[in-house]
PDB file of N, CA and C in Angstrom:
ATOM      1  N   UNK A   1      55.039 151.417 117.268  1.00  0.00           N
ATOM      2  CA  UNK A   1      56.431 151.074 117.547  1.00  0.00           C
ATOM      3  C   UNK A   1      56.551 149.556 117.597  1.00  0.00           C
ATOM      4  N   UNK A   2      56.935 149.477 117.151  1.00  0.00           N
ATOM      5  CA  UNK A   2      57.538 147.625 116.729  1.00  0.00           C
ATOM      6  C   UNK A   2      59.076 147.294 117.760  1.00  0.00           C
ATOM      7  N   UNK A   3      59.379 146.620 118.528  1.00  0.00           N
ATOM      8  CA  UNK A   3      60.329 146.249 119.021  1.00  0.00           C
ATOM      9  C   UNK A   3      60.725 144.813 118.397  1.00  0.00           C
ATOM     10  N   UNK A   4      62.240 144.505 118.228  1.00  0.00           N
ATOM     11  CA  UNK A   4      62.628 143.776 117.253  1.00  0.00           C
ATOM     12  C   UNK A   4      63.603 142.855 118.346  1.00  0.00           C
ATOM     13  N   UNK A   5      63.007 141.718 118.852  1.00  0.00           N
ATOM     14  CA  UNK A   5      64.067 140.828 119.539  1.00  0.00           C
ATOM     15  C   UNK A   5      64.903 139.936 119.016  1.00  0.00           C
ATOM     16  N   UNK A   6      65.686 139.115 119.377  1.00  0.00           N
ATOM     17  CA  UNK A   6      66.571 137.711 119.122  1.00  0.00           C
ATOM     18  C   UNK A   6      65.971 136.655 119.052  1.00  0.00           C
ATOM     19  N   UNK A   7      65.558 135.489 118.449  1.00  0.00           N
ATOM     20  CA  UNK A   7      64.815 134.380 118.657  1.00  0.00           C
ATOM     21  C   UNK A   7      65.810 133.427 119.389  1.00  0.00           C
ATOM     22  N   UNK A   8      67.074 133.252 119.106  1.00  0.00           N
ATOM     23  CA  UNK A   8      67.710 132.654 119.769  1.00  0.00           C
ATOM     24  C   UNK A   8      69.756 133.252 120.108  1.00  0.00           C
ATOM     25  N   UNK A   9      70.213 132.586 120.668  1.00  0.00           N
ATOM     26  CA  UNK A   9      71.408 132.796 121.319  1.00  0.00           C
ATOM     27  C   UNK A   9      72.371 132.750 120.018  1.00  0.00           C
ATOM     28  N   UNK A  10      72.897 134.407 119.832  1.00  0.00           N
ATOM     29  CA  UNK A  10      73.651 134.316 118.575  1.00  0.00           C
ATOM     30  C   UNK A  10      74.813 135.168 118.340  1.00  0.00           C
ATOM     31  N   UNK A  11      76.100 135.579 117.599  1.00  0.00           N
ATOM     32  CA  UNK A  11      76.449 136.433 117.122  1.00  0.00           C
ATOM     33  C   UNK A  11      76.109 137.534 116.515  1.00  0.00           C
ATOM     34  N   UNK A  12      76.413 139.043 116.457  1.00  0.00           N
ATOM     35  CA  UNK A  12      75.801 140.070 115.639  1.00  0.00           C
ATOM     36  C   UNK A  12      77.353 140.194 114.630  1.00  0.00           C
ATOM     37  N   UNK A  13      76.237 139.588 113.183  1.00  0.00           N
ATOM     38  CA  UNK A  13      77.842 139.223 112.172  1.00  0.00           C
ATOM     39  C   UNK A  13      77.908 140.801 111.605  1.00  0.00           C
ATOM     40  N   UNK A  14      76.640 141.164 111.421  1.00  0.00           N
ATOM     41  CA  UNK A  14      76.409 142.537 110.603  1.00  0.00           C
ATOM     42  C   UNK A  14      75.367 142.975 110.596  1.00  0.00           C
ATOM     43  N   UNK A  15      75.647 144.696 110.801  1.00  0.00           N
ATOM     44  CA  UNK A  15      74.244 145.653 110.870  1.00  0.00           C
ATOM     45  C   UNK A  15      74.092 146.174 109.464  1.00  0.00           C
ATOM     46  N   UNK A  16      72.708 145.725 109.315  1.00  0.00           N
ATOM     47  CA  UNK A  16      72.985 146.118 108.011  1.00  0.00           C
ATOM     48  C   UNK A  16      71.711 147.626 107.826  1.00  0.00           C
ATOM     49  N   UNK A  17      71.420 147.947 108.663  1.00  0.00           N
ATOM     50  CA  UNK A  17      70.633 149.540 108.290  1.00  0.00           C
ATOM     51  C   UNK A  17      71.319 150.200 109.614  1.00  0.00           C
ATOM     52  N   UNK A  18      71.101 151.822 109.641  1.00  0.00           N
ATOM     53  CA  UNK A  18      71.572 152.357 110.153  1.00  0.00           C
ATOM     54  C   UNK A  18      70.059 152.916 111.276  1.00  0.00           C
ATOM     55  N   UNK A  19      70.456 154.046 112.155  1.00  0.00           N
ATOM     56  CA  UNK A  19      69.335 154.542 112.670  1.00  0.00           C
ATOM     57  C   UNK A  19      69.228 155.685 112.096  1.00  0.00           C
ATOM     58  N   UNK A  20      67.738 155.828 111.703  1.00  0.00           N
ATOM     59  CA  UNK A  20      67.300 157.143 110.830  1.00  0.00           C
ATOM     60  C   UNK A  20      66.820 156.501 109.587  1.00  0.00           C
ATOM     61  N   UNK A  21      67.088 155.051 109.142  1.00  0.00           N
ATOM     62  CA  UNK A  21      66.719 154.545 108.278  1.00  0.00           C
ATOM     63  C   UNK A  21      65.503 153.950 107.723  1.00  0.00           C
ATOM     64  N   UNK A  22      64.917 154.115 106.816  1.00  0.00           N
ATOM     65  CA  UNK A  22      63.419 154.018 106.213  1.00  0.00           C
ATOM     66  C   UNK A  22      63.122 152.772 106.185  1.00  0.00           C
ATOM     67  N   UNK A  23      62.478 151.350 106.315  1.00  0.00           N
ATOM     68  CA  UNK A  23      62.606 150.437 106.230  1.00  0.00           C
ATOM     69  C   UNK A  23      61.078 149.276 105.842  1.00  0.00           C
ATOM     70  N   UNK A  24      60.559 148.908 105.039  1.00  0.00           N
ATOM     71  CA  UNK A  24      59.827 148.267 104.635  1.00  0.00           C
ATOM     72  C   UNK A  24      59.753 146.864 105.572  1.00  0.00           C
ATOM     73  N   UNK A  25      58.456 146.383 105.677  1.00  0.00           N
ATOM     74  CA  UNK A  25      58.440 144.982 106.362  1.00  0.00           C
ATOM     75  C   UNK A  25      59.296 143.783 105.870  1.00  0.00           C
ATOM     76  N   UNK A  26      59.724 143.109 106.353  1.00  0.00           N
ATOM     77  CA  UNK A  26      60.482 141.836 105.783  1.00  0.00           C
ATOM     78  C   UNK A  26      62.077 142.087 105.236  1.00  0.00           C
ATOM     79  N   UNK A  27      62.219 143.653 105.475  1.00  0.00           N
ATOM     80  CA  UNK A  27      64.120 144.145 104.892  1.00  0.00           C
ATOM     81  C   UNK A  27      64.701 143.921 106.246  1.00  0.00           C
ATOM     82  N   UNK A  28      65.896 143.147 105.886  1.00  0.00           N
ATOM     83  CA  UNK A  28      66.957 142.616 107.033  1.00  0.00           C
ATOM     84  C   UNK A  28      67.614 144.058 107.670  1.00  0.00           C
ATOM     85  N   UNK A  29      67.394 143.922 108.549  1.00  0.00           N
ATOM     86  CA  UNK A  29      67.988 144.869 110.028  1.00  0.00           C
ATOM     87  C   UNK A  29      69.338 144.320 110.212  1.00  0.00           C
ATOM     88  N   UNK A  30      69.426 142.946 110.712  1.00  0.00           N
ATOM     89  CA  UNK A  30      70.903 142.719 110.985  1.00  0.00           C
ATOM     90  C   UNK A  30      71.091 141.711 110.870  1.00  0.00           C
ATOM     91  N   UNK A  31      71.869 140.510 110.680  1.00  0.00           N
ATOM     92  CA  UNK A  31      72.139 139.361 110.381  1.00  0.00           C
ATOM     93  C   UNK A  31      73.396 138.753 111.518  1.00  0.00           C
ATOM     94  N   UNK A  32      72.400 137.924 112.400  1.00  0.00           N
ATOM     95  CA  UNK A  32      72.793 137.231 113.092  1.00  0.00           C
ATOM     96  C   UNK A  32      73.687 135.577 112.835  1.00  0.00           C
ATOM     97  N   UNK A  33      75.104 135.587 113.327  1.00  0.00           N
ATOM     98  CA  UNK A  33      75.194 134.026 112.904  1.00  0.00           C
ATOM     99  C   UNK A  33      75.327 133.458 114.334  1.00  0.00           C
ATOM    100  N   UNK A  34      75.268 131.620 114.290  1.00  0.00           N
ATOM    101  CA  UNK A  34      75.298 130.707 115.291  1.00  0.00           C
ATOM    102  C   UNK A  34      75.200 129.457 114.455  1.00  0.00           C
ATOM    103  N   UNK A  35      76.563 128.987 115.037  1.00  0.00           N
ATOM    104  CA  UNK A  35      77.055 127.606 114.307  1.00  0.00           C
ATOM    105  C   UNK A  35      77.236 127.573 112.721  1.00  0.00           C
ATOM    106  N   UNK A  36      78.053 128.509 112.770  1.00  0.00           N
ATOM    107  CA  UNK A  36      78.513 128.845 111.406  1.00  0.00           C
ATOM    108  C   UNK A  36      77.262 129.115 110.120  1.00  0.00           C
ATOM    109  N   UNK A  37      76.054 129.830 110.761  1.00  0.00           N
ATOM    110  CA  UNK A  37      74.736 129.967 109.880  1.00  0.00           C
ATOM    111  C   UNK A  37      74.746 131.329 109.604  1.00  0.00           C
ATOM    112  N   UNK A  38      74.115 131.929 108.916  1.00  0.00           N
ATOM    113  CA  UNK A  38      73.507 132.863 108.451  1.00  0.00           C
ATOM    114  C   UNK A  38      72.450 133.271 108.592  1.00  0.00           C
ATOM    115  N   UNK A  39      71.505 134.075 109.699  1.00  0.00           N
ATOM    116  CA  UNK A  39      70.581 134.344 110.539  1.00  0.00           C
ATOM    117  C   UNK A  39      70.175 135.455 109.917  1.00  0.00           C
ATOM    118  N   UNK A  40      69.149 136.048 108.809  1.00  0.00           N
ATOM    119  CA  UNK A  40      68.192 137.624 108.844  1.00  0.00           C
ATOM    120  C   UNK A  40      67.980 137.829 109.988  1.00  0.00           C
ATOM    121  N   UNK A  41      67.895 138.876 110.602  1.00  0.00           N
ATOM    122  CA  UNK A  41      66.743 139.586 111.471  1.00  0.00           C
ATOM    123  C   UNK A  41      65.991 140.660 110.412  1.00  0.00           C
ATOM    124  N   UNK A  42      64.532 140.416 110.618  1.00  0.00           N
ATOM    125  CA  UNK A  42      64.135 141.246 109.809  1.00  0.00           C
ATOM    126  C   UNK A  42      62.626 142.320 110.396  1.00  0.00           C
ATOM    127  N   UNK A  43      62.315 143.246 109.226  1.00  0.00           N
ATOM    128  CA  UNK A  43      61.714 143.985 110.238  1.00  0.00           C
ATOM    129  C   UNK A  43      60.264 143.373 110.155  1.00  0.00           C
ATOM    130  N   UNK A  44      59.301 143.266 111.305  1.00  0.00           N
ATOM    131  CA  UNK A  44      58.115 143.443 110.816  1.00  0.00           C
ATOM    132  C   UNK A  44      57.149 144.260 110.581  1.00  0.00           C
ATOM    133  N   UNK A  45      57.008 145.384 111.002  1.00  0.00           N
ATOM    134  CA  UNK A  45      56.155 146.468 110.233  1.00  0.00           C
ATOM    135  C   UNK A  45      57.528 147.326 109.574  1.00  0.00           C
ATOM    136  N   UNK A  46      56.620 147.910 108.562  1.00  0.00           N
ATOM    137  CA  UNK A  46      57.170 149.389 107.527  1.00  0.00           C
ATOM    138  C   UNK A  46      57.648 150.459 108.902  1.00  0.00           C
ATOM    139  N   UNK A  47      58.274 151.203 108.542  1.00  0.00           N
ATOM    140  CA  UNK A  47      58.174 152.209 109.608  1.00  0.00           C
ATOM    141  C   UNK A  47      60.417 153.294 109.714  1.00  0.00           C
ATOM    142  N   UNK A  48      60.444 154.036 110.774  1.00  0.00           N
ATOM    143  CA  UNK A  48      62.034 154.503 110.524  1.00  0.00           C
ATOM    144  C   UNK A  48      62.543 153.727 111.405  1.00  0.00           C
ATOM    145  N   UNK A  49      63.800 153.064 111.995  1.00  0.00           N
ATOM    146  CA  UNK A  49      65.213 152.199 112.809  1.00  0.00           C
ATOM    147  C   UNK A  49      64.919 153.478 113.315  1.00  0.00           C
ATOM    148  N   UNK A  50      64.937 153.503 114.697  1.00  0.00           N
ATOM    149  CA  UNK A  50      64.661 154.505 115.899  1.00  0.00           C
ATOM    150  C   UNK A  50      66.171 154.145 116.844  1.00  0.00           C
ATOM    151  N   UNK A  51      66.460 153.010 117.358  1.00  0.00           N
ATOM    152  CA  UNK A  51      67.251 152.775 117.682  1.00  0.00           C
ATOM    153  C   UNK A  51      68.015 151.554 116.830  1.00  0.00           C
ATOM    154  N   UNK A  52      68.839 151.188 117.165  1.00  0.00           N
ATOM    155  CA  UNK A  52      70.027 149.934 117.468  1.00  0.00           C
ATOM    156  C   UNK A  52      70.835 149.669 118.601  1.00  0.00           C
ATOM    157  N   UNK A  53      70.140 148.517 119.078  1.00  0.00           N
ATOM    158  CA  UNK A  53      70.687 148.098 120.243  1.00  0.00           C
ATOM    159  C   UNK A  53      72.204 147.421 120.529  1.00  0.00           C
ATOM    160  N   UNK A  54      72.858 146.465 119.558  1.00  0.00           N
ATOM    161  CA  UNK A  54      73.573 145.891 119.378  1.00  0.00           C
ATOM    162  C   UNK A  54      74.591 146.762 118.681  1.00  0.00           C
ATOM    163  N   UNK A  55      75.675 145.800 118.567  1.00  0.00           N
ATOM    164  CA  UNK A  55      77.333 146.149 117.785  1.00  0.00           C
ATOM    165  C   UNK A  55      77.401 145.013 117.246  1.00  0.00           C
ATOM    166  N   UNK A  56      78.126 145.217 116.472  1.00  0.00           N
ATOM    167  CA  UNK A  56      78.889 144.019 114.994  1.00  0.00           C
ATOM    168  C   UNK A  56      79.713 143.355 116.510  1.00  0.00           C
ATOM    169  N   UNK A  57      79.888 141.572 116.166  1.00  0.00           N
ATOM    170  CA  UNK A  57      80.499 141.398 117.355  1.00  0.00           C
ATOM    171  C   UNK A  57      79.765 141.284 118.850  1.00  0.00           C
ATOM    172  N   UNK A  58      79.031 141.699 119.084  1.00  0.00           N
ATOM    173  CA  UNK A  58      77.847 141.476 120.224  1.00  0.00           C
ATOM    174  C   UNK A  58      77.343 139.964 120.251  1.00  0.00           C
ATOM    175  N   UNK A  59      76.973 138.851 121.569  1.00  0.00           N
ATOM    176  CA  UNK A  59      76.130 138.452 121.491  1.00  0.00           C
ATOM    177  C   UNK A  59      75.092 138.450 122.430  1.00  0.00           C
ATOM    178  N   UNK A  60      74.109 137.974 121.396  1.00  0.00           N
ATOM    179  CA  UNK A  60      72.618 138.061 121.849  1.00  0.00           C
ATOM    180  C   UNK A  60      72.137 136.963 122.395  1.00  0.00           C
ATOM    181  N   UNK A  61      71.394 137.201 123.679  1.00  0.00           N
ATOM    182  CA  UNK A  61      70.313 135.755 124.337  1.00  0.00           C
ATOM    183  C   UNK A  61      69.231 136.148 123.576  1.00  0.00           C
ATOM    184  N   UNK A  62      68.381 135.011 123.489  1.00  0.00           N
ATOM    185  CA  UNK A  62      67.111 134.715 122.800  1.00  0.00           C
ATOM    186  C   UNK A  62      66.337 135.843 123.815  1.00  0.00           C
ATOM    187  N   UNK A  63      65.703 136.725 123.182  1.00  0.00           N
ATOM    188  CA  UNK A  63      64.589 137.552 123.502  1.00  0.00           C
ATOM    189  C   UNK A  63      65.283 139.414 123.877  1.00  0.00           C
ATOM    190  N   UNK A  64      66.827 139.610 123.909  1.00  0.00           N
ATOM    191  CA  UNK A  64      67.328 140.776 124.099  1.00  0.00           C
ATOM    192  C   UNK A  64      66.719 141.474 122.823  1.00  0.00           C
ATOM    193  N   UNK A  65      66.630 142.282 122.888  1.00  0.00           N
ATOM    194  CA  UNK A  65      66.527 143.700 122.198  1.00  0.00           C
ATOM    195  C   UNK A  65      67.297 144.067 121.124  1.00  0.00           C
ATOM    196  N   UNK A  66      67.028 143.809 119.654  1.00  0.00           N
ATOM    197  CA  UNK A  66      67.810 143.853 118.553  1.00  0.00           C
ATOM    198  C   UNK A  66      67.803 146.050 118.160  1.00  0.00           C
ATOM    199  N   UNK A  67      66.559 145.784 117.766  1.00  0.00           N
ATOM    200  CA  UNK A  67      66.520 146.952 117.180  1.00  0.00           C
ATOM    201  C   UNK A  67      64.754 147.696 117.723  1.00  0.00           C
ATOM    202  N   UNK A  68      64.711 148.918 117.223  1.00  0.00           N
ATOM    203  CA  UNK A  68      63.342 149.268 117.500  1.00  0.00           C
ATOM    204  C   UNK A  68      62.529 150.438 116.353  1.00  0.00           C
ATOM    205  N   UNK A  69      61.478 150.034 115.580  1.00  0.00           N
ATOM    206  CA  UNK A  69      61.505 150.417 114.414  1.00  0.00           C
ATOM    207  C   UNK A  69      60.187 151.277 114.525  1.00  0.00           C
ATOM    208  N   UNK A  70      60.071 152.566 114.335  1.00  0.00           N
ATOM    209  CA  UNK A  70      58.806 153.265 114.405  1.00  0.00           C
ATOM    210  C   UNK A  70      58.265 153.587 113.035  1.00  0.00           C
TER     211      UNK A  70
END
Protein backbone atom coordinates (compact mmCIF):
# COMPACT_ATOMS: atom_id res chain seq x y z
CA UNK A 1 0.00 0.00 0.00
CA UNK A 2 1.53 3.21 -1.07
CA UNK A 3 0.03 6.35 0.61
CA UNK A 4 0.16 9.44 -1.61
CA UNK A 5 0.69 12.91 0.31
CA UNK A 6 0.90 16.81 -0.64
CA UNK A 7 4.45 18.16 -0.81
CA UNK A 8 3.26 21.46 -0.31
CA UNK A 9 0.19 23.92 0.50
CA UNK A 10 -2.10 23.82 -2.60
CA UNK A 11 -5.37 23.79 -4.53
CA UNK A 12 -7.05 20.41 -5.79
CA UNK A 13 -7.56 21.87 -9.60
CA UNK A 14 -8.43 18.23 -10.81
CA UNK A 15 -8.88 14.52 -10.08
CA UNK A 16 -7.85 12.97 -12.63
CA UNK A 17 -8.36 8.92 -11.85
CA UNK A 18 -11.14 7.64 -10.15
CA UNK A 19 -11.24 4.90 -7.22
CA UNK A 20 -11.16 1.38 -8.58
CA UNK A 21 -8.69 2.63 -11.02
CA UNK A 22 -5.60 0.64 -12.42
CA UNK A 23 -2.66 2.85 -12.31
CA UNK A 24 1.04 2.51 -13.37
CA UNK A 25 3.98 4.36 -11.46
CA UNK A 26 4.58 7.96 -12.48
CA UNK A 27 0.48 8.40 -14.02
CA UNK A 28 -0.93 11.66 -12.49
CA UNK A 29 -3.58 11.02 -9.71
CA UNK A 30 -4.49 14.64 -9.37
CA UNK A 31 -3.14 17.89 -10.26
CA UNK A 32 -2.61 20.30 -7.76
CA UNK A 33 -2.30 24.24 -8.46
CA UNK A 34 -0.54 27.15 -6.20
CA UNK A 35 0.30 30.49 -7.55
CA UNK A 36 -1.20 30.07 -10.66
CA UNK A 37 1.10 26.61 -11.41
CA UNK A 38 0.33 23.43 -12.53
CA UNK A 39 1.26 20.73 -9.89
CA UNK A 40 1.15 16.49 -11.03
CA UNK A 41 0.59 14.44 -8.14
CA UNK A 42 1.69 11.29 -9.24
CA UNK A 43 1.66 7.73 -8.31
CA UNK A 44 4.62 5.93 -7.06
CA UNK A 45 4.20 2.31 -7.20
CA UNK A 46 1.90 0.37 -10.00
CA UNK A 47 -0.96 -0.85 -8.11
CA UNK A 48 -5.47 -0.01 -7.91
CA UNK A 49 -6.65 4.08 -6.32
CA UNK A 50 -8.16 2.40 -3.15
CA UNK A 51 -9.21 5.61 -1.93
CA UNK A 52 -9.41 9.50 -2.72
CA UNK A 53 -9.08 11.70 -0.16
CA UNK A 54 -9.68 15.09 -1.60
CA UNK A 55 -12.45 17.07 -3.88
CA UNK A 56 -11.84 19.29 -6.96
CA UNK A 57 -11.66 22.63 -5.00
CA UNK A 58 -10.12 21.28 -1.67
CA UNK A 59 -7.04 22.66 -0.14
CA UNK A 60 -4.21 20.77 0.88
CA UNK A 61 -1.33 21.40 3.72
CA UNK A 62 1.95 19.94 2.82
CA UNK A 63 1.89 16.28 4.04
CA UNK A 64 -2.33 15.65 4.15
CA UNK A 65 -3.38 12.66 2.49
CA UNK A 66 -3.94 12.86 -1.33
CA UNK A 67 -4.81 9.50 -2.38
CA UNK A 68 -3.98 5.76 -1.41
CA UNK A 69 -2.94 3.29 -4.06
CA UNK A 70 -2.77 -0.59 -3.50
Amino acid sequence: MAEVHAEMVANVWKIVVSEGDVVDEGDTLVILESMKMEIPVLSEDPGTVTKIQVKEGDVVQEGDLIAVVE
